[in-house]
N, C-alpha and C. Protein backbone atom coordinates (compact mmCIF):
# COMPACT_ATOMS: atom_id res chain seq x y z
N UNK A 1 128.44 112.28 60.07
CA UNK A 1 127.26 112.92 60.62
C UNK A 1 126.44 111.94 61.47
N UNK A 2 126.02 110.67 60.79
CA UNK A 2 125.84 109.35 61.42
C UNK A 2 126.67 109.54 63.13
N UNK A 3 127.87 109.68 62.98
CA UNK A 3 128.25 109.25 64.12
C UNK A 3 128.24 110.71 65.18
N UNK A 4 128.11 111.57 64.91
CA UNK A 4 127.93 112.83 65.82
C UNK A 4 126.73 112.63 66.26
N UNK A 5 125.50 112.66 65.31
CA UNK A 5 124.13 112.05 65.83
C UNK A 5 123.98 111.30 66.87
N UNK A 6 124.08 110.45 67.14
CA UNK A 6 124.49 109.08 68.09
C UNK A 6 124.76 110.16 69.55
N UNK A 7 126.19 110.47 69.49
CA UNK A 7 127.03 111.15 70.45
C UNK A 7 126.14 112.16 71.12
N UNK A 8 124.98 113.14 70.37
CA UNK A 8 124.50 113.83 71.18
C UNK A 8 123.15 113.67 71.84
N UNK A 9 122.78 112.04 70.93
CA UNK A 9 121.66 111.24 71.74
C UNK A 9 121.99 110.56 72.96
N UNK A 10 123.29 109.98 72.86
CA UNK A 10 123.65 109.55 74.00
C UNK A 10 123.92 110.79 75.23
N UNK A 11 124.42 111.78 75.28
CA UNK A 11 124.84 112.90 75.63
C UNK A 11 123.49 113.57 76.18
N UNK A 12 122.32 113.70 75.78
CA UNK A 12 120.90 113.80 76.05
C UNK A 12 120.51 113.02 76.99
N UNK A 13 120.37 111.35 76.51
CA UNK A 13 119.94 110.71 77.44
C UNK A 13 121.02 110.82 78.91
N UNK A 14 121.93 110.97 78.79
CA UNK A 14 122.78 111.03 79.92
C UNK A 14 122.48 112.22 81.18
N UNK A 15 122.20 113.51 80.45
CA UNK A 15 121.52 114.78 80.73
C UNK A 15 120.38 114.52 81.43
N UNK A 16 119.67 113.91 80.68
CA UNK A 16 118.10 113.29 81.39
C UNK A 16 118.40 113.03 82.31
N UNK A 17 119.04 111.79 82.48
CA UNK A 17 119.43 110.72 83.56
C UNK A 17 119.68 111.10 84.67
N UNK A 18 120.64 112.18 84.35
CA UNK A 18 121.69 112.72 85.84
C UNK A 18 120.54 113.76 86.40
N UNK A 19 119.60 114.54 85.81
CA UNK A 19 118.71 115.64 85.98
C UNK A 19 117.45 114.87 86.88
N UNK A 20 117.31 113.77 86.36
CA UNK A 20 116.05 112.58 86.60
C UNK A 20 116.62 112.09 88.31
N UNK A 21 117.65 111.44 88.35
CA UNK A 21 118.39 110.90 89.49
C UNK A 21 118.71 111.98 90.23
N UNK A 22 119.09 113.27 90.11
CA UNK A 22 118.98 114.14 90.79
C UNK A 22 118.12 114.53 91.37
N UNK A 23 117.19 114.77 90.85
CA UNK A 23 115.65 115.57 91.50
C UNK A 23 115.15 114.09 92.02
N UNK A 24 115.62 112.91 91.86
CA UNK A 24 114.81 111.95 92.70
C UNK A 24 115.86 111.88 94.37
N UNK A 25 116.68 111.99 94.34
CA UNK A 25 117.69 112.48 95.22
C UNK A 25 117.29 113.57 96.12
N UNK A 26 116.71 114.62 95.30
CA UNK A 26 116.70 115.59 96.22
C UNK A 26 114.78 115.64 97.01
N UNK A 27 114.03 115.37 96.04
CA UNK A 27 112.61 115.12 96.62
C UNK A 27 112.64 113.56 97.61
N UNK A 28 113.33 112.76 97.43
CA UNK A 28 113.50 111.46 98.81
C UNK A 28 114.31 112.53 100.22
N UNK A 29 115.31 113.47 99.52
CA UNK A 29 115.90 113.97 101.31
C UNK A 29 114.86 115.09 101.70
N UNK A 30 113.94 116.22 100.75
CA UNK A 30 112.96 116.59 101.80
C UNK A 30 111.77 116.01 102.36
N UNK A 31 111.81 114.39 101.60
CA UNK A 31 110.81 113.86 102.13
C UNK A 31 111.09 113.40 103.72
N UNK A 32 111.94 113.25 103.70
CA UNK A 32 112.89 112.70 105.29
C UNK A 32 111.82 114.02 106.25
N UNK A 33 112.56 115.13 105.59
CA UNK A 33 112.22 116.49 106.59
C UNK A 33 110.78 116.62 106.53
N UNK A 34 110.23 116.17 105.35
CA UNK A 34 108.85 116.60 105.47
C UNK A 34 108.33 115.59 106.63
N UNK A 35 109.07 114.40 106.45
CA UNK A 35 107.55 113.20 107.69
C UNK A 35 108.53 113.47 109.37
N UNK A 36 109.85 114.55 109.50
CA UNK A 36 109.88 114.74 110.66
C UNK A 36 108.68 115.45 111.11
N UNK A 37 107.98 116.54 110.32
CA UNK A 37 107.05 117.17 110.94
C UNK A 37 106.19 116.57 112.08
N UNK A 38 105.42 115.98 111.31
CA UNK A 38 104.36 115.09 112.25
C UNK A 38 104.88 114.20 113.20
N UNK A 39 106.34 113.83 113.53
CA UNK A 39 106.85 113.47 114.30
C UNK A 39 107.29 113.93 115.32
N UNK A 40 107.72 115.42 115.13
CA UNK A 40 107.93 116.46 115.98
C UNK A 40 106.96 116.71 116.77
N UNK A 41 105.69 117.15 116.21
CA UNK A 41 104.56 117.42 116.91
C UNK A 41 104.39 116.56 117.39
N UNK A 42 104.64 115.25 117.52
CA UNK A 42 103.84 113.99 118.61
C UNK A 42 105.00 114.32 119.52
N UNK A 43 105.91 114.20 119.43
CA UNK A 43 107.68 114.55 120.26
C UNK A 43 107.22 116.01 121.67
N UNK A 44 106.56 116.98 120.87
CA UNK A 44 106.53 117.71 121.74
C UNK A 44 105.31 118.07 122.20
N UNK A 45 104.29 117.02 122.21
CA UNK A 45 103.60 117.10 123.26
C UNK A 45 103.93 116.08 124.63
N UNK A 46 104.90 115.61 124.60
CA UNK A 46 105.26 115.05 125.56
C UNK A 46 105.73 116.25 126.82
N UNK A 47 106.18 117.55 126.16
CA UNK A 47 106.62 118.53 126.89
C UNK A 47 106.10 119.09 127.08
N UNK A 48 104.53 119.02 126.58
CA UNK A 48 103.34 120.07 127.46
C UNK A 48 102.62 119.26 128.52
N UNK A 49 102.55 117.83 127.75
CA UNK A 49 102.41 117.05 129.31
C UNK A 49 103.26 117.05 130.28
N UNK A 50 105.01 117.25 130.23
CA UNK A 50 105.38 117.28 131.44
C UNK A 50 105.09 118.53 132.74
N UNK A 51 105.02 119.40 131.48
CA UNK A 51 104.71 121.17 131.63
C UNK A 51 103.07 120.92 132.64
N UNK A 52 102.74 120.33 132.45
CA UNK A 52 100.97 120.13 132.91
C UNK A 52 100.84 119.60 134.13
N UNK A 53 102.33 118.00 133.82
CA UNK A 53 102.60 117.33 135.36
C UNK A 53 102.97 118.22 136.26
N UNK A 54 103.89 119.23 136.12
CA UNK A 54 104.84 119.92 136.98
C UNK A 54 104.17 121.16 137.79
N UNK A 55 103.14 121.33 136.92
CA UNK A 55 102.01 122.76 137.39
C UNK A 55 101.19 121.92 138.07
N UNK A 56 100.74 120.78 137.70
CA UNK A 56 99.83 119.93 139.07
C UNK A 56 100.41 119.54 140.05
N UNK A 57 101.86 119.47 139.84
CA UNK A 57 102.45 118.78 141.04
C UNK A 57 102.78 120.21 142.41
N UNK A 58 102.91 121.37 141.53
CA UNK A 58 103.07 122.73 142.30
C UNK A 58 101.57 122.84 142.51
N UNK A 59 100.96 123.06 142.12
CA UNK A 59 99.71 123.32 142.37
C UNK A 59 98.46 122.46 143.56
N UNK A 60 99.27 122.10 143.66
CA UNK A 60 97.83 120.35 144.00
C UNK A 60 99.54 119.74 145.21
N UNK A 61 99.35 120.37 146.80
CA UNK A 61 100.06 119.38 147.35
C UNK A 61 100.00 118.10 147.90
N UNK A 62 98.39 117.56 147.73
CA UNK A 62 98.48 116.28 147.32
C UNK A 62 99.05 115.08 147.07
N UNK A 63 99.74 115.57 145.79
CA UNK A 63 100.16 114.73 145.28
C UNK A 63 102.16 114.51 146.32
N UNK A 64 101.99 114.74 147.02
CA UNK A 64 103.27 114.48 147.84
C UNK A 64 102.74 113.84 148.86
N UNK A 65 103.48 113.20 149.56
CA UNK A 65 103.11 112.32 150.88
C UNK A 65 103.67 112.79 151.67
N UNK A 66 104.16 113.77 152.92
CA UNK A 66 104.90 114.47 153.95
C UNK A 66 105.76 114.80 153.15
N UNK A 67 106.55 115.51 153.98
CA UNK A 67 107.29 116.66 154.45
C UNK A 67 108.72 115.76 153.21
N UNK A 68 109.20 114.73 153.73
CA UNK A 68 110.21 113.71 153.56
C UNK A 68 109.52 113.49 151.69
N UNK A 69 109.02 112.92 151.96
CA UNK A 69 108.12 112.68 150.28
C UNK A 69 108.70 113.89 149.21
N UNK A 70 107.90 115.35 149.80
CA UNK A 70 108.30 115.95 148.94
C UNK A 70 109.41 116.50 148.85
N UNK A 71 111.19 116.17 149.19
CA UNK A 71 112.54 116.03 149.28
C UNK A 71 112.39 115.13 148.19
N UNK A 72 112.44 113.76 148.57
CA UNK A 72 112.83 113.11 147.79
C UNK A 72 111.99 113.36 146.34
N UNK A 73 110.25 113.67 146.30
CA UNK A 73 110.16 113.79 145.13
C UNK A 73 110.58 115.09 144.03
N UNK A 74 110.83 115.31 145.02
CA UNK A 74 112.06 116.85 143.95
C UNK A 74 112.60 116.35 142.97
N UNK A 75 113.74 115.53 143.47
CA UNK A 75 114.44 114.80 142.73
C UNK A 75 114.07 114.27 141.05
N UNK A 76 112.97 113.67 141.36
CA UNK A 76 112.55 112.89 140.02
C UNK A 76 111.78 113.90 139.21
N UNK A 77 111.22 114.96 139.81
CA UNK A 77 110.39 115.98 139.20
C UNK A 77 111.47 116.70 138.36
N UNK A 78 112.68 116.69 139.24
CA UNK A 78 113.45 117.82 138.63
C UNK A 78 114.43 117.18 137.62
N UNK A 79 114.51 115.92 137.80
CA UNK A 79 115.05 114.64 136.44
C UNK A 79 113.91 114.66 135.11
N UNK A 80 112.91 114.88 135.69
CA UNK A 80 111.63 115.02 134.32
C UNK A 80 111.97 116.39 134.11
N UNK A 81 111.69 117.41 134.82
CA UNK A 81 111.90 118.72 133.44
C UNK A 81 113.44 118.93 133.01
N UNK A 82 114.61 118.09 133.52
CA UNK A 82 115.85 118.74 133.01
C UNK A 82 115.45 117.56 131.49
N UNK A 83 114.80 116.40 131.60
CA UNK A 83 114.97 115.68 130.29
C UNK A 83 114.23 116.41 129.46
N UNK A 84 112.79 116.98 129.69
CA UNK A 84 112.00 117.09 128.73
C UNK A 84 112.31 118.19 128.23
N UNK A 85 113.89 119.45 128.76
CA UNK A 85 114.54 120.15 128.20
C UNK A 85 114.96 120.23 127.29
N UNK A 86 116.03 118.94 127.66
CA UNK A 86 116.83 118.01 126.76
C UNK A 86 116.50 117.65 125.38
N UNK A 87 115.32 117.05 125.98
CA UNK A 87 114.16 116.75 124.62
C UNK A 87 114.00 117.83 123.53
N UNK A 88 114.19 118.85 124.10
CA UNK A 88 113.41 120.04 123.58
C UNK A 88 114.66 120.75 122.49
N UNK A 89 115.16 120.65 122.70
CA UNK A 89 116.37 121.32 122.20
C UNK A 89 117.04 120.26 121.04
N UNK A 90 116.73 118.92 122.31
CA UNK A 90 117.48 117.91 120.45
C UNK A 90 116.37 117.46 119.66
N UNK A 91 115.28 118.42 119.59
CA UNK A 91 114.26 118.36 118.56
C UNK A 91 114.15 119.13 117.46
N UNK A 92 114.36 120.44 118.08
CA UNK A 92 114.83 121.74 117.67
C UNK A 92 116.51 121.43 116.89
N UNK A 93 117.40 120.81 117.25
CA UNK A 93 118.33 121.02 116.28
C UNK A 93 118.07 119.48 115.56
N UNK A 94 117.36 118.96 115.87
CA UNK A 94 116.93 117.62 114.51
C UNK A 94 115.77 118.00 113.43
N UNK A 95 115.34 119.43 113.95
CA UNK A 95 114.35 119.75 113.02
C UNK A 95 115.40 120.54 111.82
N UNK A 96 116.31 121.32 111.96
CA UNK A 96 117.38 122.13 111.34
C UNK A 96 118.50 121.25 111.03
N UNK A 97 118.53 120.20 111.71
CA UNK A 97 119.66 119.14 111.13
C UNK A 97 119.13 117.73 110.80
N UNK A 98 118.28 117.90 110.22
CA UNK A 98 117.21 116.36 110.11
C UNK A 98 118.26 115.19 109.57
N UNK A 99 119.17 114.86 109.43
CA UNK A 99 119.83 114.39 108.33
C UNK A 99 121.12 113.91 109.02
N UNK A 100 121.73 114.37 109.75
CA UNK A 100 122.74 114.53 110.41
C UNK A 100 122.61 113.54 111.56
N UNK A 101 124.26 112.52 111.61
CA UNK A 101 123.94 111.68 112.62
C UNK A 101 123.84 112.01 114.25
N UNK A 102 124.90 113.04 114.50
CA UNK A 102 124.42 113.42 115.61
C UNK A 102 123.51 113.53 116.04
N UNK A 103 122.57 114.50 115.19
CA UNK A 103 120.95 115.32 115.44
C UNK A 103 120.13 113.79 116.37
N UNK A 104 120.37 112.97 115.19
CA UNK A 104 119.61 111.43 115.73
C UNK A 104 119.67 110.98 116.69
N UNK A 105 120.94 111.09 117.12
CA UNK A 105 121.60 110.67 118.10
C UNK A 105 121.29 111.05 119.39
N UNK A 106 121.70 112.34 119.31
CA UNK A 106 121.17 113.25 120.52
C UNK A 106 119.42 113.22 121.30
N UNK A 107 118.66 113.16 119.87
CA UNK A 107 117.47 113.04 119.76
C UNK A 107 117.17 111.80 120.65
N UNK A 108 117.34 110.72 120.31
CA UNK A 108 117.16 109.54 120.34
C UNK A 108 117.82 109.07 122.07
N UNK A 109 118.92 110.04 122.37
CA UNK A 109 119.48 109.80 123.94
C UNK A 109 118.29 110.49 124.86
N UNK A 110 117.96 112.08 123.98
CA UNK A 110 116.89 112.38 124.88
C UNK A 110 115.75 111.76 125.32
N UNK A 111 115.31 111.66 124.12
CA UNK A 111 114.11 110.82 123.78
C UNK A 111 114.00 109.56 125.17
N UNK A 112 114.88 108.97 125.35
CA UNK A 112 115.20 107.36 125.91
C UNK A 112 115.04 108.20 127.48
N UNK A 113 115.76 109.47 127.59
CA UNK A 113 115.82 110.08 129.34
C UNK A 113 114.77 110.51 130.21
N UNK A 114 113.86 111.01 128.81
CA UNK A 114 112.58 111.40 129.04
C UNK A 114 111.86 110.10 129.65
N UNK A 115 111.86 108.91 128.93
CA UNK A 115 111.26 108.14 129.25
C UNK A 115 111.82 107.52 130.35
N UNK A 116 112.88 107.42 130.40
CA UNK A 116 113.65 106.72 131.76
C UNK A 116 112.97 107.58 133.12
N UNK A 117 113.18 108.91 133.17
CA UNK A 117 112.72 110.14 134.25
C UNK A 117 111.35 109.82 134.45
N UNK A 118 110.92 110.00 133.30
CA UNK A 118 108.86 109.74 133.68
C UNK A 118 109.08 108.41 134.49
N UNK A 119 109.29 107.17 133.48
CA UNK A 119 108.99 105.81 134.48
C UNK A 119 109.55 105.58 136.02
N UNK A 120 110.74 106.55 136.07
CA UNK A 120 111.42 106.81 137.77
C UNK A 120 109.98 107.50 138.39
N UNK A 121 109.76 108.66 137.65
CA UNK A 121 108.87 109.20 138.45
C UNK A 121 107.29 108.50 138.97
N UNK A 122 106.74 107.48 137.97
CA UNK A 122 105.39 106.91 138.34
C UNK A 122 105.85 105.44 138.66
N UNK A 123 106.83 104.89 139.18
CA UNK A 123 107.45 103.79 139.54
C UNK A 123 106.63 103.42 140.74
N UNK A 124 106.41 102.20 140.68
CA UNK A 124 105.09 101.89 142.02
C UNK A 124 106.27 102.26 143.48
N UNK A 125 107.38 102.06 143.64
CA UNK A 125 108.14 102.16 144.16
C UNK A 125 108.67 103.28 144.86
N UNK A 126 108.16 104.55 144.20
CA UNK A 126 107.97 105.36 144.47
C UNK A 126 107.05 106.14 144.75
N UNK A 127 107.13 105.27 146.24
CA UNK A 127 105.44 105.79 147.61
C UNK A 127 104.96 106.88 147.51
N UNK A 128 106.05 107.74 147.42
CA UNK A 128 105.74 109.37 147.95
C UNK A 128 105.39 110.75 146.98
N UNK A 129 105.00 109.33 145.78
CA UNK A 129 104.05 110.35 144.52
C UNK A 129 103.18 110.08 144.09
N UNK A 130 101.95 110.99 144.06
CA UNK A 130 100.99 110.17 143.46
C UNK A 130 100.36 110.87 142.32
N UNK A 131 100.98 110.19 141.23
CA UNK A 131 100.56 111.11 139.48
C UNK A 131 99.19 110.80 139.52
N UNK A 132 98.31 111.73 139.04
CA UNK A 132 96.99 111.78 138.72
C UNK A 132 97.08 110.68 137.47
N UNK A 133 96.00 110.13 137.22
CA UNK A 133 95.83 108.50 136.25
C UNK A 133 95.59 109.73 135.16
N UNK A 134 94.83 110.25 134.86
CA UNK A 134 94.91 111.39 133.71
C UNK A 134 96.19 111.59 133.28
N UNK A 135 97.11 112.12 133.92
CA UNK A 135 98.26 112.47 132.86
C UNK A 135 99.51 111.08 132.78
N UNK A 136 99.22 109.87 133.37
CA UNK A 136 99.29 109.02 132.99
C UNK A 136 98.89 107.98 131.90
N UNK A 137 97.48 108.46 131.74
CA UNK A 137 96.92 107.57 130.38
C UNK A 137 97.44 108.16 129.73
N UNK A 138 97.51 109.87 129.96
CA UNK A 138 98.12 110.98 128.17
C UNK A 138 99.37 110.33 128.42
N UNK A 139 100.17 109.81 128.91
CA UNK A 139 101.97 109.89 128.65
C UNK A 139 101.61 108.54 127.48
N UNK A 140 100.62 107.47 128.22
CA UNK A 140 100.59 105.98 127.07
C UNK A 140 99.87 106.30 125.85
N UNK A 141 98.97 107.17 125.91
CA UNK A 141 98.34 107.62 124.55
C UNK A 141 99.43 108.32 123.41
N UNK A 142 99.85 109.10 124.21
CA UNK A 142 101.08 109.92 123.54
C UNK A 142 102.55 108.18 122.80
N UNK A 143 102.77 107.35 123.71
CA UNK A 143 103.50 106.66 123.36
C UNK A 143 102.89 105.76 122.63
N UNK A 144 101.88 105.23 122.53
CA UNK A 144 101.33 104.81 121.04
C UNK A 144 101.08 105.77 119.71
N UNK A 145 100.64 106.95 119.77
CA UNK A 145 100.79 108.02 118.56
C UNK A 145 102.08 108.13 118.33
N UNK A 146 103.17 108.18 119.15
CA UNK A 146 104.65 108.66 118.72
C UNK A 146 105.02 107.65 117.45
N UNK A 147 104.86 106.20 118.11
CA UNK A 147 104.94 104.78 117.30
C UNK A 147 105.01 104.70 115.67
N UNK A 148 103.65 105.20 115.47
CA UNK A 148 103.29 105.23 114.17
C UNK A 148 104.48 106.36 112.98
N UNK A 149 104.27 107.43 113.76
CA UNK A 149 104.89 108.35 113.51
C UNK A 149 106.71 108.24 113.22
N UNK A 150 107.34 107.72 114.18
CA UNK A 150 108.49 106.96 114.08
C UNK A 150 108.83 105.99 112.98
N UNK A 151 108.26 105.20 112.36
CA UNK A 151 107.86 104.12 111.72
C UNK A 151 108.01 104.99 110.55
N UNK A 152 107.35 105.85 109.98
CA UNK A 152 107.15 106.41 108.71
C UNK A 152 108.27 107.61 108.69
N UNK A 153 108.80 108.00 109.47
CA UNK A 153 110.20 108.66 109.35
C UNK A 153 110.97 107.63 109.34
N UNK A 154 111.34 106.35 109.65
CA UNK A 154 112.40 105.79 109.37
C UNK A 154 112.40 105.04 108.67
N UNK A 155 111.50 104.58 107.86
CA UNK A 155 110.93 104.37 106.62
C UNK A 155 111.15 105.32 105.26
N UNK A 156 110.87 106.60 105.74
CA UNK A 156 111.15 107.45 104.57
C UNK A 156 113.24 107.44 104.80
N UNK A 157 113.78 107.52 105.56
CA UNK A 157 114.68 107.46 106.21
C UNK A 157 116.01 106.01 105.38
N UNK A 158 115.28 105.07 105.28
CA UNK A 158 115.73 104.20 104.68
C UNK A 158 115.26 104.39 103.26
N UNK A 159 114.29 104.52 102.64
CA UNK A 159 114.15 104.75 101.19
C UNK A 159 115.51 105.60 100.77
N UNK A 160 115.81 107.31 101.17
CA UNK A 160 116.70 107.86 101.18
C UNK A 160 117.89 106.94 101.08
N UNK A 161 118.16 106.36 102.30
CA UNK A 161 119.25 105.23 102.05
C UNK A 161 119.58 104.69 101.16
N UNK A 162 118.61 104.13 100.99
CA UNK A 162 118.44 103.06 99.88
C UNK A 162 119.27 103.84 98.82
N UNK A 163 118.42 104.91 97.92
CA UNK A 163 118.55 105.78 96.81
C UNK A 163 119.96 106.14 96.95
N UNK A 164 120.69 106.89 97.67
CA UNK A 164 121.45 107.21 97.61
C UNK A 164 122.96 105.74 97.49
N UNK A 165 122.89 104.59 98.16
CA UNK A 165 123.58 103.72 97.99
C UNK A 165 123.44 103.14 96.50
N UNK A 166 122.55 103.20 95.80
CA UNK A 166 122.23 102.56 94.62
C UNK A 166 123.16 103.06 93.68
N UNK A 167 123.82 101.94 92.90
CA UNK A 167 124.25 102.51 91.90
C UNK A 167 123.46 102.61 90.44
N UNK A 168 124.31 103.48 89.61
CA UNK A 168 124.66 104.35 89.52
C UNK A 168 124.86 105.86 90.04
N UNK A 169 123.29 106.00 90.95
CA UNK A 169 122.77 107.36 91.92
C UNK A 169 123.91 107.30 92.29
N UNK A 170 124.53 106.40 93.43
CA UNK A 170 125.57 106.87 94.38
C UNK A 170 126.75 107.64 93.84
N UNK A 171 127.07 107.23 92.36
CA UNK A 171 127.86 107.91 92.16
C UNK A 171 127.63 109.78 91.79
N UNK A 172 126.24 110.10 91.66
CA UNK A 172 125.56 111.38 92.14
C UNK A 172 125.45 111.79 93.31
N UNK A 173 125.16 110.72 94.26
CA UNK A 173 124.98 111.13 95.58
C UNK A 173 126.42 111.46 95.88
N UNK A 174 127.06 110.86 95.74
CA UNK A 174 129.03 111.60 96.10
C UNK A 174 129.30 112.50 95.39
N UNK A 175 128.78 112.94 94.49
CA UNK A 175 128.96 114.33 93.45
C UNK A 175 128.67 115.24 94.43
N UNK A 176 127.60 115.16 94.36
CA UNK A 176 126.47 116.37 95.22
C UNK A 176 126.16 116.12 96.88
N UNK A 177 127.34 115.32 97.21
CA UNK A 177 127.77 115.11 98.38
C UNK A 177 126.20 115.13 99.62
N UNK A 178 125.63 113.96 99.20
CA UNK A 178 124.29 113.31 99.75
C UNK A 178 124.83 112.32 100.37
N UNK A 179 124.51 112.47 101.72
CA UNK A 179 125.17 112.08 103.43
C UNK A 179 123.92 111.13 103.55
N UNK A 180 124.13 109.78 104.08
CA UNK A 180 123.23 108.61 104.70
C UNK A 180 122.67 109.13 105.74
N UNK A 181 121.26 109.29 106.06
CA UNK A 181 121.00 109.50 107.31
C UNK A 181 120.68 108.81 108.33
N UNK A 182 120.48 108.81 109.68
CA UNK A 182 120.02 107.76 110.58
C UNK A 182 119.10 107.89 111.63
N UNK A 183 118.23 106.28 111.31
CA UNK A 183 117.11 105.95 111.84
C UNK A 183 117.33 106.40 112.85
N UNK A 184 115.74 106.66 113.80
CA UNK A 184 115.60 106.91 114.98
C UNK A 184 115.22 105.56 115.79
């Protein structure tokens, strides 16, 4: 009796354990999804600022220098809204695939095009545009808020990591087939 006793204390604590490591498993991966939120929202106001550039730039011919100017600035206008498309869509499937390396991936190429397209577009170099300083300070305001925001998703991002590589967990996390996710 002595020794059955034992067997179903151990058998308990084991129960605990796996129930305990589980639910810590599963509250670290919606924490991932929960701090994309506020990351998202800094993400897509970058696309109402481009949305804002593109209606001032139609709106206001100004901002073109002749005839020749506004040819060539087509170009970069139309490199900013195909990225901040781009953007838009690998936000939208990183919000539904938060977890997933692609999602990151994709995210993270957009992310980089957007910024490549904007800096083509306000490039001193490029005579024949002239961005209002307003939606220029919002693009640097916006890229210091994104910062913070980034930081604490890939932070929560690595905790996850962490947890799931740890042993004993890991050998839960391969049970219940808990996938590493990746930083942005």
């Amino acid at each position: 009796m002595l020794n059955s006793r034992w067997f179903w204390i151990l058998i308990a604590v084991l129960v605990f354990w796996v129930l305990g490591a589980y639910n810590r498993l599963v509250r670290l991966r919606a924490q991932v999804k929960q701090q994309f939120g506020p990351l998202e929202a800094v993400l897509l106001n970058y696309q109402e600022l481009v949305q804002h550039a593109v209606s001032a730039a139609t709106q206001a011919p100004q901002l073109w220098d002749g005839h020749a100017g506004a040819e060539l600035g087509q170009s970069h206008w139309t490199r900013l809204q195909v990225a901040a498309g781009l953007s838009t869509v690998a936000i939208a499937r990183m919000q539904t695939h938060t977890l997933e390396e692609d999602s990151a991936r994709a995210l993270h190429d957009a992310a980089a095009e957007l910024q490549d397209a904007w800096a083509a577009l306000i490039h001193p170099d490029v005579y024949y545009i002239n961005m209002p300083e307003a939606l220029k300070q919002r693009w640097l305001e916006l890229d210091l808020l994104v910062q913070p925001e980034l930081n604490r998703f890939n932070e929560a991002i690595a905790e996850y990591n962490q947890a799931i590589a740890q042993y004993p967990a890991a050998l839960l996390a391969r049970l219940f087939q808990f996938k590493p996710a990746t930083a942005l």
